[in-house]
Protein backbone atom coordinates (compact mmCIF):
# COMPACT_ATOMS: atom_id res chain seq x y z
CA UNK A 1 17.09 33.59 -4.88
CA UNK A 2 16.36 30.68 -2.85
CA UNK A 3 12.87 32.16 -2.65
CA UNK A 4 12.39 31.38 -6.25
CA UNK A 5 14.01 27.99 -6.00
CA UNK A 6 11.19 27.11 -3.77
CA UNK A 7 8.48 28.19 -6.38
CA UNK A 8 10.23 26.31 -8.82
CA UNK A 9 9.96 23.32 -7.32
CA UNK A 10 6.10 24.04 -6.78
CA UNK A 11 5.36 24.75 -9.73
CA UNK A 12 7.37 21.41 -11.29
CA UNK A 13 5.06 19.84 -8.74
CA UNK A 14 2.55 21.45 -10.79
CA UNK A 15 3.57 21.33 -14.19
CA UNK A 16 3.86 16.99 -13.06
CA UNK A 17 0.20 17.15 -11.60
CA UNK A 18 -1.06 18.72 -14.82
CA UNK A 19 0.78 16.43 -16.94
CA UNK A 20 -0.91 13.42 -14.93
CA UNK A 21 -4.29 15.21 -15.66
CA UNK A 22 -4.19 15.39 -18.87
CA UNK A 23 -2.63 11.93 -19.08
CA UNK A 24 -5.74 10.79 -17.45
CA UNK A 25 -8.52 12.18 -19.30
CA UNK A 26 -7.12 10.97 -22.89
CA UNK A 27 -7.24 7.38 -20.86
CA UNK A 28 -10.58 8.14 -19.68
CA UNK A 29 -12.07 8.68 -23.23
CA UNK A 30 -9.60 6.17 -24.76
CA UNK A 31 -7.25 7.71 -26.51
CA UNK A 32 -4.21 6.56 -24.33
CA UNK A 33 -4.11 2.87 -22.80
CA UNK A 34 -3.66 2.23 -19.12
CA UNK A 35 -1.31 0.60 -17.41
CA UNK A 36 -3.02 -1.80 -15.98
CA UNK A 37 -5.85 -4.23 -17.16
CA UNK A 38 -8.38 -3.68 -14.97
CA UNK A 39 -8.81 -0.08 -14.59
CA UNK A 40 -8.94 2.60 -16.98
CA UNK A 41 -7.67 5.21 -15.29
CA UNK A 42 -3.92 5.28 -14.16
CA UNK A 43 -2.12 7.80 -15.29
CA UNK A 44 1.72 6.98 -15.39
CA UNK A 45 1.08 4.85 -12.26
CA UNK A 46 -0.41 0.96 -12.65
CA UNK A 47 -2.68 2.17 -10.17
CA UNK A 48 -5.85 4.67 -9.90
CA UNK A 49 -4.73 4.67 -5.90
CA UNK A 50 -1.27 6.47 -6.85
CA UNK A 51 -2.42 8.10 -8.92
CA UNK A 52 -5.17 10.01 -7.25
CA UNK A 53 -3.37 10.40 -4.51
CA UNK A 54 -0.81 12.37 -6.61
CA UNK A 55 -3.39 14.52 -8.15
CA UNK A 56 -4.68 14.88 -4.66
CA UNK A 57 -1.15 16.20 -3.36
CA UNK A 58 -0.65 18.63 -6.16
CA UNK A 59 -4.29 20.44 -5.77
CA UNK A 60 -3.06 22.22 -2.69
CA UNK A 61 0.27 23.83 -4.86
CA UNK A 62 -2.06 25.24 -7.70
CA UNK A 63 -4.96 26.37 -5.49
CA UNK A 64 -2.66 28.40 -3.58
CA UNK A 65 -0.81 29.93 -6.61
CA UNK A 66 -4.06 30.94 -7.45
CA UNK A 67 -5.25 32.03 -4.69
CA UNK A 68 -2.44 34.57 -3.67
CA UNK A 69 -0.72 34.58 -7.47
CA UNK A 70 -0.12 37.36 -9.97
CA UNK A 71 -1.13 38.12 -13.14
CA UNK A 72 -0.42 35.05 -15.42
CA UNK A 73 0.83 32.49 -12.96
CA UNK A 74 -2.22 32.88 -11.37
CA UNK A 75 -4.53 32.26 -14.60
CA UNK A 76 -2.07 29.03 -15.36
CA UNK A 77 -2.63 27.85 -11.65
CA UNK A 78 -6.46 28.16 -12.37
CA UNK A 79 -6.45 26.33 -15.18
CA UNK A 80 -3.90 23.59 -13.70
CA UNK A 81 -6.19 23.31 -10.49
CA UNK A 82 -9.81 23.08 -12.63
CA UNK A 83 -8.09 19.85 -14.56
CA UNK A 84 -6.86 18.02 -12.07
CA UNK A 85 -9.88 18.64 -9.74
CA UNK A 86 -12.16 17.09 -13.04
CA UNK A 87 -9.97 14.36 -13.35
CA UNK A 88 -9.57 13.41 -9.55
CA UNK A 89 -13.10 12.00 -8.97
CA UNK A 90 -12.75 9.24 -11.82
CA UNK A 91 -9.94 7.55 -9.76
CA UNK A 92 -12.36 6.19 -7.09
CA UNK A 93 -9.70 6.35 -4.32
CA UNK A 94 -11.74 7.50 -1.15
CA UNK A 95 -8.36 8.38 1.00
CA UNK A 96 -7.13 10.19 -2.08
CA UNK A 97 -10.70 12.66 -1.64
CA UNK A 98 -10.12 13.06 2.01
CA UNK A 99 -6.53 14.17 1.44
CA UNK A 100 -7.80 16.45 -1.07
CA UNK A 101 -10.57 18.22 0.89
CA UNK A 102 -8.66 18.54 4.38
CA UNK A 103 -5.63 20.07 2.21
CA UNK A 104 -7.72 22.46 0.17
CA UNK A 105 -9.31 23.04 3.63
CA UNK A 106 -5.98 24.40 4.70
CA UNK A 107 -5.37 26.39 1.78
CA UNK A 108 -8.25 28.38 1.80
CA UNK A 109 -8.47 29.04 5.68
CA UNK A 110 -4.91 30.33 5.30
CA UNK A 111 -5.81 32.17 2.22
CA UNK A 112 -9.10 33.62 4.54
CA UNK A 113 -7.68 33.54 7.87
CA UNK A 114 -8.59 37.05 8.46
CA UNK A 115 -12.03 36.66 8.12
CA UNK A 116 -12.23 32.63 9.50
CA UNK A 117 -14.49 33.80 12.34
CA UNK A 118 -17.36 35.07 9.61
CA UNK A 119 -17.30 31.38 8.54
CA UNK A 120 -17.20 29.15 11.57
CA UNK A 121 -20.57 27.52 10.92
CA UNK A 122 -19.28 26.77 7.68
CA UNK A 123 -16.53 25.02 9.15
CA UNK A 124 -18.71 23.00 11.75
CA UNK A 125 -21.00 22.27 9.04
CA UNK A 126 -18.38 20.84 6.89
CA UNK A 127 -16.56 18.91 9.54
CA UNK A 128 -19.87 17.17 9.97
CA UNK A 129 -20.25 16.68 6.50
CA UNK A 130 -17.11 15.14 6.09
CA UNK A 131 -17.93 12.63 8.72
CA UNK A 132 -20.99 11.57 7.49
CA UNK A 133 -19.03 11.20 3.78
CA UNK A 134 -16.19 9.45 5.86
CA UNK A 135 -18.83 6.69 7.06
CA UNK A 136 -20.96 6.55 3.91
CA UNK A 137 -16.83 5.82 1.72
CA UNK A 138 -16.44 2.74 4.54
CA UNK A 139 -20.25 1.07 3.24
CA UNK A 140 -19.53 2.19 0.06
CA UNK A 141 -16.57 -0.43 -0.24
CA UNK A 142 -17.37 -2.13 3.00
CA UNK A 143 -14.85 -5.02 2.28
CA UNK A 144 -11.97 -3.36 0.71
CA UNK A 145 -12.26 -0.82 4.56
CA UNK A 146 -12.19 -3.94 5.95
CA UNK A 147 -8.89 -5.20 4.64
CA UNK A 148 -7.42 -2.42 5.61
CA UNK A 149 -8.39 -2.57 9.07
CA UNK A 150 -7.27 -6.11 8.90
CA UNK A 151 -4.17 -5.15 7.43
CA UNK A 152 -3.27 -2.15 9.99
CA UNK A 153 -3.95 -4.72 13.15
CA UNK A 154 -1.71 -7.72 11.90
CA UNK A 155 1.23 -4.61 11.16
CA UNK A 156 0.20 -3.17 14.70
CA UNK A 157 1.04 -6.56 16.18
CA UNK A 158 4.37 -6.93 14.00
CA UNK A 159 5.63 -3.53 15.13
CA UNK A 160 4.89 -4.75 18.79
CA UNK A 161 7.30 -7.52 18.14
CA UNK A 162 10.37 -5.36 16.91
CA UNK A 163 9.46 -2.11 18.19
CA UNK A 164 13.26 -1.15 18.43
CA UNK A 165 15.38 -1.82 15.22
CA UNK A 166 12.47 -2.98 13.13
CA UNK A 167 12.93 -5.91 10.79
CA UNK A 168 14.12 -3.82 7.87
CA UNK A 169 12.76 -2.16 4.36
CA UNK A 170 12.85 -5.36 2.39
CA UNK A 171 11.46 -7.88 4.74
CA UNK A 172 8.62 -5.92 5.84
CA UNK A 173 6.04 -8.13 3.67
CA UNK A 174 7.76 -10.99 5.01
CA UNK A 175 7.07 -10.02 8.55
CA UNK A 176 3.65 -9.03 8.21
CA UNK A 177 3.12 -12.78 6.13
CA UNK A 178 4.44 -14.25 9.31
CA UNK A 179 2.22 -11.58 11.63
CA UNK A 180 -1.10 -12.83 10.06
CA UNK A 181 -0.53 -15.98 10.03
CA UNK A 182 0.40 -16.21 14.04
CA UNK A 183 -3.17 -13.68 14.32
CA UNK A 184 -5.23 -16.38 12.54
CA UNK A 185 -3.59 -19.27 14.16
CA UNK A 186 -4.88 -17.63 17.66
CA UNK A 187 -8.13 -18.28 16.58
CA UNK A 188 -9.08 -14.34 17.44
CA UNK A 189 -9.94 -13.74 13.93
CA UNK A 190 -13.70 -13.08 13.34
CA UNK A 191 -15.31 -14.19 9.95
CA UNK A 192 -15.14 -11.32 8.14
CA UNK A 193 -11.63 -10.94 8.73
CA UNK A 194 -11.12 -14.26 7.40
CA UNK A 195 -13.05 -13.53 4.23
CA UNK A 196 -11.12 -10.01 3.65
CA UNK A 197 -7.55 -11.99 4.47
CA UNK A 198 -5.12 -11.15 0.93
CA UNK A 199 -1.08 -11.45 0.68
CA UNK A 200 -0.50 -7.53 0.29
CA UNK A 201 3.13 -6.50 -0.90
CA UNK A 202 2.54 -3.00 1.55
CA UNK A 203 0.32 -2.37 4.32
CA UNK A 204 -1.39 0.44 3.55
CA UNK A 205 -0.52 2.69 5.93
CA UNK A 206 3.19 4.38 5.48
CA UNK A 207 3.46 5.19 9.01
CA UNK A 208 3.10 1.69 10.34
CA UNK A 209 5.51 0.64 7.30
CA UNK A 210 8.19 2.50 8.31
CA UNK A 211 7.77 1.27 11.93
CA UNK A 212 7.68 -2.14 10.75
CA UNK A 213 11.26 -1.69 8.56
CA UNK A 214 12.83 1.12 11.22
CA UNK A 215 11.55 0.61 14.44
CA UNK A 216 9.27 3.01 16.62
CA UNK A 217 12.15 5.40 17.31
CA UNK A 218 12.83 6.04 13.60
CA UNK A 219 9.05 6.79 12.74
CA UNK A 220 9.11 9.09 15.87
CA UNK A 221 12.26 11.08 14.49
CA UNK A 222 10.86 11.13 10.71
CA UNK A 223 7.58 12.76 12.11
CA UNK A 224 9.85 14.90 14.31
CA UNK A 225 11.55 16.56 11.53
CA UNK A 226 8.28 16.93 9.05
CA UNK A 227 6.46 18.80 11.46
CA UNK A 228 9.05 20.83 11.90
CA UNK A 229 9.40 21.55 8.86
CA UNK A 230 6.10 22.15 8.27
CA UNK A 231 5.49 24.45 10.72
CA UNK A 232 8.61 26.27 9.39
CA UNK A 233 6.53 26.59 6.03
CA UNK A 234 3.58 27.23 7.72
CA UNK A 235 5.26 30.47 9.32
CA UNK A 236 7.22 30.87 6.15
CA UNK A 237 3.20 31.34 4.86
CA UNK A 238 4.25 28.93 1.70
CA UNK A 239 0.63 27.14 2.25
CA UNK A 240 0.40 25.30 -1.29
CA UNK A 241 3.61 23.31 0.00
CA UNK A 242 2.57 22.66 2.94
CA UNK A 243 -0.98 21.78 1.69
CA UNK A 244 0.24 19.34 -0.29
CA UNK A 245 2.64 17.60 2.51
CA UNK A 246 -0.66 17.68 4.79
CA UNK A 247 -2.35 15.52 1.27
CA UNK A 248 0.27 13.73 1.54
CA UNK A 249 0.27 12.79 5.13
CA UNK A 250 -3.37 11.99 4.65
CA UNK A 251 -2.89 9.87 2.16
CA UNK A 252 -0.51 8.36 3.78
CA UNK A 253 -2.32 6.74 5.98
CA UNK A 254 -4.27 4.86 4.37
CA UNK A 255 -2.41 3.80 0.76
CA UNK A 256 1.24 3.09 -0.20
CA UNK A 257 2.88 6.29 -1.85
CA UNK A 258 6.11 5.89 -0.61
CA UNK A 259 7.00 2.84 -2.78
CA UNK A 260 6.88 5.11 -5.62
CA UNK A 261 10.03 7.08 -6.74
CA UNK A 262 7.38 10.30 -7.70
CA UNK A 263 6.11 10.71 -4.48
CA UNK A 264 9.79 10.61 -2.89
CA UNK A 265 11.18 12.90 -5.25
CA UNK A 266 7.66 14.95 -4.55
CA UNK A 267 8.23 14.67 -0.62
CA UNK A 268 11.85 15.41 -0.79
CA UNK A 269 11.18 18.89 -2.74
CA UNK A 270 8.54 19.92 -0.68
CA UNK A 271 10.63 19.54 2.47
CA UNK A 272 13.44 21.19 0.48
CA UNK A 273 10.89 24.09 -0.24
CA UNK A 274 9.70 24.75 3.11
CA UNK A 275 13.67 24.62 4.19
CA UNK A 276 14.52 26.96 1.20
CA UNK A 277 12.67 30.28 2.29
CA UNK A 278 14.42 30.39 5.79
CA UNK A 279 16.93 33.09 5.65
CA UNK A 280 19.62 30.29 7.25
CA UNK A 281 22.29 29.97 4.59
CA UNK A 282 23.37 26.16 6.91
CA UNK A 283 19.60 24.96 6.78
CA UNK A 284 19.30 25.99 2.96
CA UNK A 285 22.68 23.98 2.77
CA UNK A 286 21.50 21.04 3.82
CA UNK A 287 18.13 21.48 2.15
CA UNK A 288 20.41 20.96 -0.61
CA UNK A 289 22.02 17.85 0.85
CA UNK A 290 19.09 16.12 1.42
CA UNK A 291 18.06 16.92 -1.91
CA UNK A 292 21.53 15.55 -3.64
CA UNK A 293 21.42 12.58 -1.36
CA UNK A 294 18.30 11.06 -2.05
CA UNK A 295 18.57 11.90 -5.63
CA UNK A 296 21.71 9.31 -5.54
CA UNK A 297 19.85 6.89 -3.63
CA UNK A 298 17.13 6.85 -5.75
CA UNK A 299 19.78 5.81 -9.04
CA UNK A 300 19.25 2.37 -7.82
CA UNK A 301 15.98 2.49 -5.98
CA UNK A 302 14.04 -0.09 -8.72
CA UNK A 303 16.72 -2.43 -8.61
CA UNK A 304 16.47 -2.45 -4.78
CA UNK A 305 12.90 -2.75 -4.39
CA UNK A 306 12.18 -6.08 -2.31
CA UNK A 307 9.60 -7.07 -4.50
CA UNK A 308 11.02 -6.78 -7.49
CA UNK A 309 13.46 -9.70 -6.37
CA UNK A 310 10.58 -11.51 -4.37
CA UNK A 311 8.90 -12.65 -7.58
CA UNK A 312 11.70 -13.64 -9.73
CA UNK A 313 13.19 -15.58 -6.58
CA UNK A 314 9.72 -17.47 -6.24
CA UNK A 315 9.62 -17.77 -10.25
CA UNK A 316 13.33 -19.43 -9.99
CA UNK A 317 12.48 -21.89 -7.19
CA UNK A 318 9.25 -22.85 -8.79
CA UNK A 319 11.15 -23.90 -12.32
CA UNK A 320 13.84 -26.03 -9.67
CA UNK A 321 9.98 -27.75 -8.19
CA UNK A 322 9.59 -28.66 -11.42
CA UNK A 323 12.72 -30.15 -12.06
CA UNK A 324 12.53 -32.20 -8.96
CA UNK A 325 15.52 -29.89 -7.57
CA UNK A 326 13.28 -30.29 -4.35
CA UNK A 327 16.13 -29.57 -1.43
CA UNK A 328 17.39 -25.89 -3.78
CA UNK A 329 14.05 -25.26 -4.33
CA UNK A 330 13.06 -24.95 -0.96
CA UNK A 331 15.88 -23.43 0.40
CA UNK A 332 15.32 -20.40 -2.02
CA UNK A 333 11.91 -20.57 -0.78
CA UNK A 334 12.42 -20.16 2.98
CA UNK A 335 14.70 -16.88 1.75
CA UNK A 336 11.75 -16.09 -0.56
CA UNK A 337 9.83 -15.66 2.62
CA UNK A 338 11.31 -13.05 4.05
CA UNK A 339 10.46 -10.45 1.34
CA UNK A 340 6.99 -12.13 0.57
CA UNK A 341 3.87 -13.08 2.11
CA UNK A 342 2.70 -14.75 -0.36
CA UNK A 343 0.99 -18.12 0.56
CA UNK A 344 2.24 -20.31 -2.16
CA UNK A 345 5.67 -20.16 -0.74
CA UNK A 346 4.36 -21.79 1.92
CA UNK A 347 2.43 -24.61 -0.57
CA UNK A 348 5.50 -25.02 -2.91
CA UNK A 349 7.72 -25.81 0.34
CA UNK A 350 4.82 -28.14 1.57
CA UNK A 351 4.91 -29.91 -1.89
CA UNK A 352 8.71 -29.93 -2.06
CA UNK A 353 8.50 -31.94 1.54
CA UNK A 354 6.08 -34.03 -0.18
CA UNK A 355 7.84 -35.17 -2.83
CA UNK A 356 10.75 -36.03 -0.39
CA UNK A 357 8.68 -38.43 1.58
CA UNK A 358 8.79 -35.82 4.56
CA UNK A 359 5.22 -36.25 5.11
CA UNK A 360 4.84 -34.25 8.34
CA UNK A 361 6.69 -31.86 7.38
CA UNK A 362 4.55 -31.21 4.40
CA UNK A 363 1.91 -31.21 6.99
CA UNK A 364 3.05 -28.67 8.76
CA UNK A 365 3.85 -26.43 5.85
CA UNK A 366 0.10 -26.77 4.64
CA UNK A 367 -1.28 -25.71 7.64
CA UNK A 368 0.44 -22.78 7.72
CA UNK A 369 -0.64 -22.00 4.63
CA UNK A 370 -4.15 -22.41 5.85
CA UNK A 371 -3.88 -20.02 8.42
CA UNK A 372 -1.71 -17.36 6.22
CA UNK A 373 -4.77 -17.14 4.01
CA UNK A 374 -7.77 -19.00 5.89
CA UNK A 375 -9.97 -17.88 2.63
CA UNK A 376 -8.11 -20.07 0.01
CA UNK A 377 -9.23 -23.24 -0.54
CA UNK A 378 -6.02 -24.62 -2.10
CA UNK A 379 -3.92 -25.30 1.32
CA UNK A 380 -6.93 -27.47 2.35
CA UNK A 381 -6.74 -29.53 -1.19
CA UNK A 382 -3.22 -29.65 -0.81
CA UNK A 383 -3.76 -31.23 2.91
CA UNK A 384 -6.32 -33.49 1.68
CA UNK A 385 -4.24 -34.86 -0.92
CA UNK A 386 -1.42 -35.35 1.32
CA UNK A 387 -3.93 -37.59 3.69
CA UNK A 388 -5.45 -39.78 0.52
CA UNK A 389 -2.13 -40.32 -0.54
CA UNK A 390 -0.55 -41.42 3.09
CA UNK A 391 -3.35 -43.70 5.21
CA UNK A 392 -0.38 -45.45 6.35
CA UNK A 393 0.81 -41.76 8.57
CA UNK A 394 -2.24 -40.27 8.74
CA UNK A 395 -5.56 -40.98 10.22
CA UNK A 396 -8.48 -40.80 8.16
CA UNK A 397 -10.46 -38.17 10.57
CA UNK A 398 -7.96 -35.59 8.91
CA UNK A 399 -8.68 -36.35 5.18
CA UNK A 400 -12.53 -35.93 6.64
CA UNK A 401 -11.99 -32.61 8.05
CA UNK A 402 -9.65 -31.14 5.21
CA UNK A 403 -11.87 -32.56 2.65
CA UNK A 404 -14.88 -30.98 4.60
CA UNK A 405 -13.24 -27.68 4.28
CA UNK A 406 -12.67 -27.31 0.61
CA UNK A 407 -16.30 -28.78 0.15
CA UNK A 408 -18.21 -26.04 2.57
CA UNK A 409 -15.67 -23.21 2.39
CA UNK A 410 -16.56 -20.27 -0.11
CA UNK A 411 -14.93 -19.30 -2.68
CA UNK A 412 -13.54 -15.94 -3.09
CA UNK A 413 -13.92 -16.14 -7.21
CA UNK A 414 -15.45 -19.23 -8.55
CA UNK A 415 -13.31 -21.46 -11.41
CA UNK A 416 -12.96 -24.53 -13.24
CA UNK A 417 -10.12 -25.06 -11.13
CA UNK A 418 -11.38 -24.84 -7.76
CA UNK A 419 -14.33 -27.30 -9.35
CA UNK A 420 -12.07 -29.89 -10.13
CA UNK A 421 -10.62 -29.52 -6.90
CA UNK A 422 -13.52 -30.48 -5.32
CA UNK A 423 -14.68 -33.22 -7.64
CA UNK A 424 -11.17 -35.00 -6.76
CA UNK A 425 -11.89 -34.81 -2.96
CA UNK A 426 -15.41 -36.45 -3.37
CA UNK A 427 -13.31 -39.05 -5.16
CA UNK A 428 -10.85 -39.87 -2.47
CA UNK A 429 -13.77 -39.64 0.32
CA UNK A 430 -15.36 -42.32 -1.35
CA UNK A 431 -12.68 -44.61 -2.24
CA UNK A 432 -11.92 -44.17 1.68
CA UNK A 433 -15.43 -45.23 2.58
């Protein structure tokens, strides 16, 4: 009985990843809109990075029902497995390939594991492969690779600051804001670096996320019990399931799929499968458990998701800017912080200090915002405004050396804003002169 509840849940797994596929190729040839703007191609994600990676988990359930199936089931599993291997290319997500490959890998040397010997220089020859496709994915996009690296440093130095306890789920953004902006402060940061530099609401990489929000200990201890369970699957010989937790580990690594309610329903029933086919009526019990419980965590899970409050918070203390509700504004602000990394906190509490004729304090908000995102040229117009306005507090070397930066620094995407911008400091240069 519990047995079948097991290939129930893989083949819901399936019946999802299908759905997804299908989903996908009407976007593709434009018969169903996507969800977001500037891609094609998401699925029921706003993404083409979920999503991927969700096709990419679900590959290993229906390659392995085909694989070892029977009669009709394994036809359906074909057919399931041919679709969403079509549509997973189009997504463009390089860790979502990766997770595929190593977790079909698994499948089919468990499927073959008899005869693995007969194919060792196949395997040596596709390791090497795979590295050489691993290097030419990083040129491919070298600068999005880049961020990432960026991103997994600045979290690697955050965890080393609250290794213990963590700083907790929701102010995880907040901490790594803080993180990068300490990093580029030191002055360690090379150019590139500097140029790759964004505000990101995860850091790509789930394993330094929850280390960041639980502390070391807690990542250990969720590891602990996965690969236990795992192996328990792997013995169990239920390879699609565990396939698809190795896809998802991979994945993992490199992408964000924990923030999505299907991927922790997705987790949570694979772990419940490999659970399930122990003969252990107290382990299938609390396969169950875990299964009830984070059903009824998830009931409120969108209305608990930090970001989700960050950017009506920064919304609310933006309007109260407005309204020259300076002191409220910034004190939602500085709580803003915690759950954002957003720069323009930092610039709206600069302005707000401003406004109150707390001119160094502005200051000192500004140049943090410089060194949060070193790449935006706003901070530095903001700074050099604050000099042209002031001569009486502030020297005129420091209009020269803001106004030099938002004249030689590059812009990330060229405007009519950041034009203006830099018509207005030639301006106030020359009424200085």
């Amino acid at each position: 009985m519990m047995e079948r509840l097991g290939r129930i849940i893989t083949w819901l797994l399936i019946a999802f990843g299908v759905k997804e596929a299908v989903l996908g190729l009407l976007q593709v040839y434009g018969y169903e809109p996507s969800n977001h703007s500037l891609y094609a191609l998401t699925g029921s994600f706003y993404n083409p990075g979920p999503y991927s990676g969700f096709l990419a988990m679900c590959l290993p359930l229906a390659l392995h029902e085909w694989l070892e199936g029977k009669r009709i089931w394994k036809h359906l599993a074909l057919v399931a497995w041919v679709l969403m291997l079509v549509v997973l290319p189009s997504g463009m997500s390089r860790t979502a390939w990766l997770a595929a490959i190593v977790a079909s890998c698994y499948v089919w040397a468990m499927h073959y594991r008899d005869r693995l010997y007969r194919f060792r220089k196949v395997f040596w020859a596709g390791g090497l492969l795979l590295v050489l496709l691993s290097i030419g994915a990083y040129h491919w996009k070298k600068d999005s690779a880049d961020g990432r690296l960026l991103m997994w440093k600045v979290a690697g130095q955050a965890v080393m600051e609250h290794p213990w306890q963590g700083v907790g789920w929701e102010c995880v953004a907040g901490a790594y804001g803080d993180a990068q902006e300490r990093y580029f402060a030191s002055g360690a940061a090379t150019e590139q670096e500097e140029h790759v530099a964004g505000a990101p609401e995860y850091v790509f990489n789930e394993y330094l996320q929850v280390a960041m929000a639980w502390g070391v200990p807690a990542l250990c201890g969720i590891l602990l019990v996965v690969t236990v369970l795992f192996c328990w699957g792997h013995r169990s010989r239920v390879y699609g399931v565990c396939g698809a937790l190795l896809s998802l580990a991979v994945f993992s690594f490199s992408s964000y799929p924990f923030q999505f309610m299907e991927f922790i329903v997705a987790f949570v029933g694979l772990l419940v499968a490999c659970l399930l086919v122990l003969r252990n009526v107290y382990l299938q019990v609390l396969a169950w458990a875990i299964g009830i419980g984070v059903c009824l965590y998830l009931y409120d899970y969108r209305e608990e998701h930090p970001m989700l409050k960050a950017h009506p918070m920064f919304e609310r203390a933006h309007a109260l800017h407005k309204a020259g509700e300076w002191e409220a504004s910034t004190e939602m602000l500085k709580e803003t912080m915690r759950i954002s990394s957003d720069a323009m906190v930092l610039n709206i509490i600069g302005k707000n200090c401003q406004a109150m004729g707390q001119y160094q304090e502005a200051e000192h908000w500004f140049i943090r915002s410089t060194h949060r995102l070193p790449n935006r040229i706003y901070p530095y117009y903001l700074l050099a405004k604050l000099y042209a306005e002031h001569p009486e507090v502030f020297p005129k070397e420091k209009l020269e050396d803001a106004a030099r930066m938002v004249l030689e620094k590059d812009a990330k995407v060229e405007s009519t804003a950041i034009r203006q911008m830099m018509e207005e400091v030639k301006i106030w240069l020359n009424e200085k002169e």
